[in-house]
PDB file of N, CA and C in Angstrom:
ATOM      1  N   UNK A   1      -9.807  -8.893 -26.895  1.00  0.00           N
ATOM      2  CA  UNK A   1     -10.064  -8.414 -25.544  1.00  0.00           C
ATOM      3  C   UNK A   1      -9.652  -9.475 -24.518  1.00  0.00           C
ATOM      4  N   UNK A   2      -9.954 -10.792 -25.114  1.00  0.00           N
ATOM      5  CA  UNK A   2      -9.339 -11.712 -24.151  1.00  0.00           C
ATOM      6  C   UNK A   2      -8.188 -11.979 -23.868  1.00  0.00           C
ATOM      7  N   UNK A   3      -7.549 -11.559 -24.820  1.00  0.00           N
ATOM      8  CA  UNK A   3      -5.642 -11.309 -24.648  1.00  0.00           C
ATOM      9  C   UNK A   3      -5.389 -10.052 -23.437  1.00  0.00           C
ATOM     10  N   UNK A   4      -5.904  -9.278 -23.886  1.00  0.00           N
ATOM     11  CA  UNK A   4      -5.475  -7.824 -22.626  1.00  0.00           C
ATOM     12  C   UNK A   4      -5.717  -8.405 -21.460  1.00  0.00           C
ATOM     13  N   UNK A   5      -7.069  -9.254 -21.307  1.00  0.00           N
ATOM     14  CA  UNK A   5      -7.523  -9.284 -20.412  1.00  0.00           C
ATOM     15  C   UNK A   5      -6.763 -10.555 -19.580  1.00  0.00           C
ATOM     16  N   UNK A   6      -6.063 -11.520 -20.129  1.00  0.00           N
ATOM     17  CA  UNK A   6      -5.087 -12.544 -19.529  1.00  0.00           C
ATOM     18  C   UNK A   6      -3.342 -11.765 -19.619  1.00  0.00           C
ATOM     19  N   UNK A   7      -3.249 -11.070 -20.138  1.00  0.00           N
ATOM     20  CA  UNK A   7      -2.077 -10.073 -20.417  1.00  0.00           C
ATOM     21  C   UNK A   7      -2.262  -9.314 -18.792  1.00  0.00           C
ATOM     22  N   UNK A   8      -2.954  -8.779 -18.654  1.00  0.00           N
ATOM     23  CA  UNK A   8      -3.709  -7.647 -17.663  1.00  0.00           C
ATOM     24  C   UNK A   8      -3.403  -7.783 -16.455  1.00  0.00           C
ATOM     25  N   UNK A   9      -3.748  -9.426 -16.211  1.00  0.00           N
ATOM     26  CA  UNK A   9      -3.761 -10.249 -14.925  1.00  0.00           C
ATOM     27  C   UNK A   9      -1.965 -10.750 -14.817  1.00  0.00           C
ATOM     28  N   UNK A  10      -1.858 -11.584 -15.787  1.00  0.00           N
ATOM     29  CA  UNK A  10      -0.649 -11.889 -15.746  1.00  0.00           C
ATOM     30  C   UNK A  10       0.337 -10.483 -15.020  1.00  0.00           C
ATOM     31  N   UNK A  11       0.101  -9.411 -15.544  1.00  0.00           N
ATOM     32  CA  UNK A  11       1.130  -8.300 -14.682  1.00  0.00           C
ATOM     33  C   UNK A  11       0.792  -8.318 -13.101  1.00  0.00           C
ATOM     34  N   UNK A  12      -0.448  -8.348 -12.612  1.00  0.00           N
ATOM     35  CA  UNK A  12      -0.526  -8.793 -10.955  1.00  0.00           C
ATOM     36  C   UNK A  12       0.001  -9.909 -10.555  1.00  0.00           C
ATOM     37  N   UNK A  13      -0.370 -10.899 -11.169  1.00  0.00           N
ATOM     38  CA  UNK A  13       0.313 -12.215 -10.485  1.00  0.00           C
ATOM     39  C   UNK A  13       2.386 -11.916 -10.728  1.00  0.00           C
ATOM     40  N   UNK A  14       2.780 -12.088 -11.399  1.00  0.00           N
ATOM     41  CA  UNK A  14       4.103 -11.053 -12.074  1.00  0.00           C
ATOM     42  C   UNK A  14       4.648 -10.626 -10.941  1.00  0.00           C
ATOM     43  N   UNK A  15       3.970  -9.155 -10.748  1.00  0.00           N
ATOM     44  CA  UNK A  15       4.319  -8.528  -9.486  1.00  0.00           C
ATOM     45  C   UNK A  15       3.952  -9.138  -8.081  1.00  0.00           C
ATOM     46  N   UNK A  16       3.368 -10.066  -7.995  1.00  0.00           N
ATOM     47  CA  UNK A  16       3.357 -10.912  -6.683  1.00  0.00           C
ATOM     48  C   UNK A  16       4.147 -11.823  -6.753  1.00  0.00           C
ATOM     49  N   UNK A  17       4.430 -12.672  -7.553  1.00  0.00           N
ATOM     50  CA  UNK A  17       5.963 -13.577  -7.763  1.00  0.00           C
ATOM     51  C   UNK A  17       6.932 -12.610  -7.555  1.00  0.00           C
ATOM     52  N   UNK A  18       7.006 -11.505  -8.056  1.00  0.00           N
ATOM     53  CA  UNK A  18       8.647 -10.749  -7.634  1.00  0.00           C
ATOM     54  C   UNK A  18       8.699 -10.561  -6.585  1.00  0.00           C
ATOM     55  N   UNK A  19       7.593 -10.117  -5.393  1.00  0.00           N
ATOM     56  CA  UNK A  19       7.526  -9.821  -4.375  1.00  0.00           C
ATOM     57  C   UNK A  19       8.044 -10.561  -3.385  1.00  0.00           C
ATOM     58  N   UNK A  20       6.977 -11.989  -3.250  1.00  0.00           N
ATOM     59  CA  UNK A  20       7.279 -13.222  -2.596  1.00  0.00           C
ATOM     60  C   UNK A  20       8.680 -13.942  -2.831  1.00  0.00           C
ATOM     61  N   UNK A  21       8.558 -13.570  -4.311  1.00  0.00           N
ATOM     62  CA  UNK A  21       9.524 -15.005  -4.646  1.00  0.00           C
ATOM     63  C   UNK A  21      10.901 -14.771  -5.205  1.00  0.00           C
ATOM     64  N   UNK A  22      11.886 -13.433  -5.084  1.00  0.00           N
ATOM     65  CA  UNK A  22      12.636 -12.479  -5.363  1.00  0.00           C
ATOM     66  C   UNK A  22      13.812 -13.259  -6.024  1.00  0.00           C
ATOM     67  N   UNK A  23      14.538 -14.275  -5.746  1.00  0.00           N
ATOM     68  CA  UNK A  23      15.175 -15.325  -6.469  1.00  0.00           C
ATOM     69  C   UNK A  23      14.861 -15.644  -7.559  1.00  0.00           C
ATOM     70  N   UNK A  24      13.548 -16.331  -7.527  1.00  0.00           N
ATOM     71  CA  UNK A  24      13.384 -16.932  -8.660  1.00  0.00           C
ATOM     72  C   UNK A  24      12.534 -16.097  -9.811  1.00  0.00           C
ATOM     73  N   UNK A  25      12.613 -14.927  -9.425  1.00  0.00           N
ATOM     74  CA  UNK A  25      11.361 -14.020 -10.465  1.00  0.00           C
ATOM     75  C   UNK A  25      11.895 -12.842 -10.534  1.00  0.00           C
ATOM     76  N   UNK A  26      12.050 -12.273 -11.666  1.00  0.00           N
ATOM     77  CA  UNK A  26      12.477 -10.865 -12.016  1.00  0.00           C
ATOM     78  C   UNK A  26      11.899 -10.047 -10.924  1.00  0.00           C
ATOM     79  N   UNK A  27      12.636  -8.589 -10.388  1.00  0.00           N
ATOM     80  CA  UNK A  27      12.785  -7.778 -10.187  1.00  0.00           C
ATOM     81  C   UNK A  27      11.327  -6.882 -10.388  1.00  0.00           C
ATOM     82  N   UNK A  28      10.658  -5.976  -9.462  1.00  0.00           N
ATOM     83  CA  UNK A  28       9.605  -5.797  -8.877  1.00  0.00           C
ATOM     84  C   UNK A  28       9.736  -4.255  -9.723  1.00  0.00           C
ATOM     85  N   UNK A  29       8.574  -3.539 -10.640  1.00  0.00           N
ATOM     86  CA  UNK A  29       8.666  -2.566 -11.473  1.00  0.00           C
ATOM     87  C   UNK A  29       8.542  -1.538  -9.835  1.00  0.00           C
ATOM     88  N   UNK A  30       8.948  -0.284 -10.730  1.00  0.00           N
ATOM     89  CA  UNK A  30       8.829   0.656  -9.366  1.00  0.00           C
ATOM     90  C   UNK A  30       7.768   0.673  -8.671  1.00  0.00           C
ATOM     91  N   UNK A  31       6.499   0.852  -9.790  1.00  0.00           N
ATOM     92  CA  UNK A  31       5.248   1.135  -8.981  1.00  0.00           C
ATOM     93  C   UNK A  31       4.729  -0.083  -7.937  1.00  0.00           C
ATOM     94  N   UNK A  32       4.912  -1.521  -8.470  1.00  0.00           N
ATOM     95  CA  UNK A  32       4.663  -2.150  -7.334  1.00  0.00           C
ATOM     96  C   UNK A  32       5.675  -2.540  -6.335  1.00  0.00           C
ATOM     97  N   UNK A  33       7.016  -1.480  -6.424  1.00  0.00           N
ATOM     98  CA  UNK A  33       7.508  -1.905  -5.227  1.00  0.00           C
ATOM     99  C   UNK A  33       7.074  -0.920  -4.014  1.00  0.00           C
ATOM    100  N   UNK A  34       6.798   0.207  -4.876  1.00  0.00           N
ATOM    101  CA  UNK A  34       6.272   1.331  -3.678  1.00  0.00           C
ATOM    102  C   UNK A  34       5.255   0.956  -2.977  1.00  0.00           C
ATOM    103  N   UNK A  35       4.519   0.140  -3.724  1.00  0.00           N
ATOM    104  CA  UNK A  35       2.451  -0.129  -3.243  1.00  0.00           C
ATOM    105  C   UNK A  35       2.874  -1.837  -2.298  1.00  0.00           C
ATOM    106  N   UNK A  36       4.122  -2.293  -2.326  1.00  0.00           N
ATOM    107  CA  UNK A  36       4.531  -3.704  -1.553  1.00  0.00           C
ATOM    108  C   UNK A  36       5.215  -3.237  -0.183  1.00  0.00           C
ATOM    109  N   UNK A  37       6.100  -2.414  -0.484  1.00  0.00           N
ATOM    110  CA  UNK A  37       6.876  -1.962   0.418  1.00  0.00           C
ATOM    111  C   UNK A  37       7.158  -1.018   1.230  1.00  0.00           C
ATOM    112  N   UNK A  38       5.586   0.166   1.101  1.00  0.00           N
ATOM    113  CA  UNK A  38       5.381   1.127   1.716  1.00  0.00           C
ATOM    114  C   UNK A  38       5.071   1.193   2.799  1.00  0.00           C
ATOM    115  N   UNK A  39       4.561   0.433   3.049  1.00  0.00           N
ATOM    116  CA  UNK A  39       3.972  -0.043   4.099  1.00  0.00           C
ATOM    117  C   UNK A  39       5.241   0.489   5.415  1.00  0.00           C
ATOM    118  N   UNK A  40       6.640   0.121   5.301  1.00  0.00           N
ATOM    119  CA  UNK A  40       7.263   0.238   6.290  1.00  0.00           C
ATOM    120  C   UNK A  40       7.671   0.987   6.783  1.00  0.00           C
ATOM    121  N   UNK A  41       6.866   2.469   6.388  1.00  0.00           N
ATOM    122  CA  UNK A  41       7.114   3.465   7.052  1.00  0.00           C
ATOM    123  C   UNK A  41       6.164   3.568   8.096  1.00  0.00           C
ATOM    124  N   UNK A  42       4.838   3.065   8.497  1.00  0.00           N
ATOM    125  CA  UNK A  42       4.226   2.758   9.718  1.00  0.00           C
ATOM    126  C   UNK A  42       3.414   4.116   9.281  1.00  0.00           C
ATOM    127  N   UNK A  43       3.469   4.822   8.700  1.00  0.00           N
ATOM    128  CA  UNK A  43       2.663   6.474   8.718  1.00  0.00           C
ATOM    129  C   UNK A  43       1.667   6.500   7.802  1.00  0.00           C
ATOM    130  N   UNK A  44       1.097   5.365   6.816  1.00  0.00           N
ATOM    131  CA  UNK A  44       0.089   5.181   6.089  1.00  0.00           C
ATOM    132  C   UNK A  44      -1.030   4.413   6.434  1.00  0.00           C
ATOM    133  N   UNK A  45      -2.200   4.504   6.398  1.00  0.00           N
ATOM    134  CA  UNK A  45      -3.312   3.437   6.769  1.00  0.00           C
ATOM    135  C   UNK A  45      -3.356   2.647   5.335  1.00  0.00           C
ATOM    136  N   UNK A  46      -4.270   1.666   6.332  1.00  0.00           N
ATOM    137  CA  UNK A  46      -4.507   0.535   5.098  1.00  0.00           C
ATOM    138  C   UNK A  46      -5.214   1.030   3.639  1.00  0.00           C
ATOM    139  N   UNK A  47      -5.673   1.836   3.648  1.00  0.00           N
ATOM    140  CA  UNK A  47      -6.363   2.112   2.352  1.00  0.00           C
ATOM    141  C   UNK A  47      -5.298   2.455   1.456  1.00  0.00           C
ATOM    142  N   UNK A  48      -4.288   3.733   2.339  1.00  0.00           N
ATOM    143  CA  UNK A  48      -3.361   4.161   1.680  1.00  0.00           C
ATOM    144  C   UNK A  48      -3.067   2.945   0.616  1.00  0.00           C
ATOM    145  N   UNK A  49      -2.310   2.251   1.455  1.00  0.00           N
ATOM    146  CA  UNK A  49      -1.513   0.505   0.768  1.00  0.00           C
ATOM    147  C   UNK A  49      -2.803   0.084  -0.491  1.00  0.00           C
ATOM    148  N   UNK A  50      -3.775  -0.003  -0.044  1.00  0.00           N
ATOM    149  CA  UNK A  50      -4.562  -0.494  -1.617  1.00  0.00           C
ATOM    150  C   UNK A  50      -4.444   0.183  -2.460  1.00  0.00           C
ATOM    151  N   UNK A  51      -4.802   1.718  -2.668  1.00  0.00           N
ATOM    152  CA  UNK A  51      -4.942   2.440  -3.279  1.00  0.00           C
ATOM    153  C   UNK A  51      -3.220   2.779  -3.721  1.00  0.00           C
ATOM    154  N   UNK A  52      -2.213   2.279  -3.218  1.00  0.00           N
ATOM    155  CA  UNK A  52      -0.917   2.190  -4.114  1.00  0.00           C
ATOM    156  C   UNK A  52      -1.413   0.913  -4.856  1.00  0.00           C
ATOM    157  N   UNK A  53      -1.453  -0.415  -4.318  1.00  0.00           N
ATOM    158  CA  UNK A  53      -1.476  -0.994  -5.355  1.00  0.00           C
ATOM    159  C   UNK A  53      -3.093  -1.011  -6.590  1.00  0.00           C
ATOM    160  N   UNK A  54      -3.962  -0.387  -6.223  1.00  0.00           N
ATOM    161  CA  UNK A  54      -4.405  -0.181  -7.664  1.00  0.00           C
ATOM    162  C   UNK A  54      -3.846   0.589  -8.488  1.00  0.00           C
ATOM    163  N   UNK A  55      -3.897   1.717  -7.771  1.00  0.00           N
ATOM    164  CA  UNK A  55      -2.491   3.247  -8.839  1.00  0.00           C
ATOM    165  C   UNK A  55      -1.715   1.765  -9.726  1.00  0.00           C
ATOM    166  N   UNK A  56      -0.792   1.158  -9.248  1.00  0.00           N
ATOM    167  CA  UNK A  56       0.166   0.640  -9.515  1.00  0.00           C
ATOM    168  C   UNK A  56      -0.346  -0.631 -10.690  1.00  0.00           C
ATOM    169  N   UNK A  57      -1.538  -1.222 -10.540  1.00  0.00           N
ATOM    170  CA  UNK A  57      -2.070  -2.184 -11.201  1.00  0.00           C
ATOM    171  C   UNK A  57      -2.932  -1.754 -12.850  1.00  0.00           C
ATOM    172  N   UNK A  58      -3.768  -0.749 -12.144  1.00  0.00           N
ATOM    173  CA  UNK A  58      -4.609   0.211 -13.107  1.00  0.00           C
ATOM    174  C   UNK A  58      -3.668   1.067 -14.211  1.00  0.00           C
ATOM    175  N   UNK A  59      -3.162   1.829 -13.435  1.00  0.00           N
ATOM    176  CA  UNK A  59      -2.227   3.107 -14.116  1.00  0.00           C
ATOM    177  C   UNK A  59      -1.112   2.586 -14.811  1.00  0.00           C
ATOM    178  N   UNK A  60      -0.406   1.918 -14.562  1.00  0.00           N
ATOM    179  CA  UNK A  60       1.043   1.682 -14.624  1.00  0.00           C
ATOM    180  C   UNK A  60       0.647   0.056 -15.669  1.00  0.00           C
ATOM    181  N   UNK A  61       0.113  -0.877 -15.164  1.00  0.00           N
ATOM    182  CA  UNK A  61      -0.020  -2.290 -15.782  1.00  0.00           C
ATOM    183  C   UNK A  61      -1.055  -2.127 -16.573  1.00  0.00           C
ATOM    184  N   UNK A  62      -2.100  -1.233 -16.906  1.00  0.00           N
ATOM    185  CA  UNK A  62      -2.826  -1.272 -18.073  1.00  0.00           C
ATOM    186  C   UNK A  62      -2.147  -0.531 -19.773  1.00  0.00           C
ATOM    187  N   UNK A  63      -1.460   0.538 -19.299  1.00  0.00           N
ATOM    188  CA  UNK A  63      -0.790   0.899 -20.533  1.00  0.00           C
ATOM    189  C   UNK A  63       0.282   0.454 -21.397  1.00  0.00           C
ATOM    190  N   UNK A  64       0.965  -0.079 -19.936  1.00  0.00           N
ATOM    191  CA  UNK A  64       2.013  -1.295 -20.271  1.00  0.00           C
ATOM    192  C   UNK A  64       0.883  -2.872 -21.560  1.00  0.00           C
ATOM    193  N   UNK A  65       0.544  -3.021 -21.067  1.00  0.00           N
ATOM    194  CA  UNK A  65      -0.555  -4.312 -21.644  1.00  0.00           C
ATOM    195  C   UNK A  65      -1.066  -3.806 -22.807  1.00  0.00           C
ATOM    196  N   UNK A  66      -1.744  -2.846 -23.030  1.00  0.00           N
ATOM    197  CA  UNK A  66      -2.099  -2.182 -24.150  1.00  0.00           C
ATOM    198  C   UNK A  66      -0.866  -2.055 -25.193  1.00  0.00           C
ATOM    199  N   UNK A  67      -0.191  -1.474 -24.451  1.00  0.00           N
ATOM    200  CA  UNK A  67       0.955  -1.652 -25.771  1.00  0.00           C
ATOM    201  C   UNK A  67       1.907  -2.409 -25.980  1.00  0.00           C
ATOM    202  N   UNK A  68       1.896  -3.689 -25.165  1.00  0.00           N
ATOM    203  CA  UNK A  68       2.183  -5.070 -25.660  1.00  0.00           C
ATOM    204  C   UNK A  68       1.631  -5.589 -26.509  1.00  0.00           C
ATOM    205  N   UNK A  69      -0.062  -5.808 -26.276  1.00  0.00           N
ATOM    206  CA  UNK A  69      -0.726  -6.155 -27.178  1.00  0.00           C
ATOM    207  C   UNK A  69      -1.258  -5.895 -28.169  1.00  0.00           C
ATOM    208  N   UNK A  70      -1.453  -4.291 -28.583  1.00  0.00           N
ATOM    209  CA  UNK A  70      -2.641  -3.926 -29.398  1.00  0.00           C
ATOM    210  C   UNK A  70      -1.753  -2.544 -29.764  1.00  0.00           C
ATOM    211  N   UNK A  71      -0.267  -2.589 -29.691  1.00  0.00           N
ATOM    212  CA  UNK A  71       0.394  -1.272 -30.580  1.00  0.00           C
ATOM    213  C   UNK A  71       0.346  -0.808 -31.644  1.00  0.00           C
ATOM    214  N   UNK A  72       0.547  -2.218 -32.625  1.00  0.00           N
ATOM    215  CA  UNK A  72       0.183  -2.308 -34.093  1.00  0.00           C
ATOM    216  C   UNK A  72      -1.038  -1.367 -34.394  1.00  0.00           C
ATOM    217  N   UNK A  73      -2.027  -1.779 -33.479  1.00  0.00           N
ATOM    218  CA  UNK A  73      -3.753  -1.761 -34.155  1.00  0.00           C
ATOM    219  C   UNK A  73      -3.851  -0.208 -33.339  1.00  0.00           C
ATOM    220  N   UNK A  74      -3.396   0.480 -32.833  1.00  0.00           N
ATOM    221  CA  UNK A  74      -4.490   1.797 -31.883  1.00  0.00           C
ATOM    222  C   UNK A  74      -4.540   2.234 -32.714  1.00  0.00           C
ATOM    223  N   UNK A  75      -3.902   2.569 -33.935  1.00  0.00           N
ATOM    224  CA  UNK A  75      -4.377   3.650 -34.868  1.00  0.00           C
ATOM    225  C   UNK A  75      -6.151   3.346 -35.149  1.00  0.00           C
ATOM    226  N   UNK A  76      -5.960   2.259 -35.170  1.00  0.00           N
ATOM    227  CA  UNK A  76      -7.510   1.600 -35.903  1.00  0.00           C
ATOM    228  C   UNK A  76      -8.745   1.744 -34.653  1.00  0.00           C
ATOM    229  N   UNK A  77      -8.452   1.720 -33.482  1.00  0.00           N
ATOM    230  CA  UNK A  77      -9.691   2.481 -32.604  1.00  0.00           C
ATOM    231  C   UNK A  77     -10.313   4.256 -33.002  1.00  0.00           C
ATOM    232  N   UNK A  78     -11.488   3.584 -32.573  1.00  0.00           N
ATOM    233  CA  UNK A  78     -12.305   5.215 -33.174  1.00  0.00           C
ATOM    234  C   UNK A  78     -13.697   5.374 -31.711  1.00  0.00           C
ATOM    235  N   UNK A  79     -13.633   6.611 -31.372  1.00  0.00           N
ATOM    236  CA  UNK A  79     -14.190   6.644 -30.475  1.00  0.00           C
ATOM    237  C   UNK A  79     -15.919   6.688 -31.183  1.00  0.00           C
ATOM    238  N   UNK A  80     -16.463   5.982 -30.593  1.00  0.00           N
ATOM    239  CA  UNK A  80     -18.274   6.014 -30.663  1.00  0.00           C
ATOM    240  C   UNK A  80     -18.855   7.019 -30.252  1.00  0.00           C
ATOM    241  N   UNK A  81     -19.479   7.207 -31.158  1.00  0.00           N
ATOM    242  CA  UNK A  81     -20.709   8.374 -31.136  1.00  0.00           C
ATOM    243  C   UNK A  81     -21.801   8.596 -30.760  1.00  0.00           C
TER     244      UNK A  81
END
């Protein structure tokens, strides 16, 4: 769990180096370029903008992480009773 969970983070910080730092850091996945760069249409409020980047952090960077880390093993999860 402590792997996902430094795996997890690492994809936010990730997508904030691509953002800021576009030279020196790979290329910004779609979802956080929409939730970085939406903004410049002037027609969204601020919540809008968070709520892209959780969509984008939650949705998109947790399944990604999961199946970096733990592809091998999902067969072996079992839901509790």
């Amino acid at each position: 769990m402590g792997e996902l969970d430094v795996a997890f983070a690492r994809r936010y910080f990730n997508a904030l180096n691509a953002y800021f730092y576009p030279d020196d850091c790979r290329g910004l996945t779609f979802p956080w370029e929409v939730a970085f760069v939406g903004d410049q249409d002037g027609q969204a409020i601020i919540l809008q903008h968070m709520m892209a980047g959780l969509n984008a952090h939650i949705t998109f960077d947790s399944g990604i992480t999961v199946l970096a880390i733990a592809a091998n093993t999902l067969d072996t999860l079992a839901v509790e009773r």
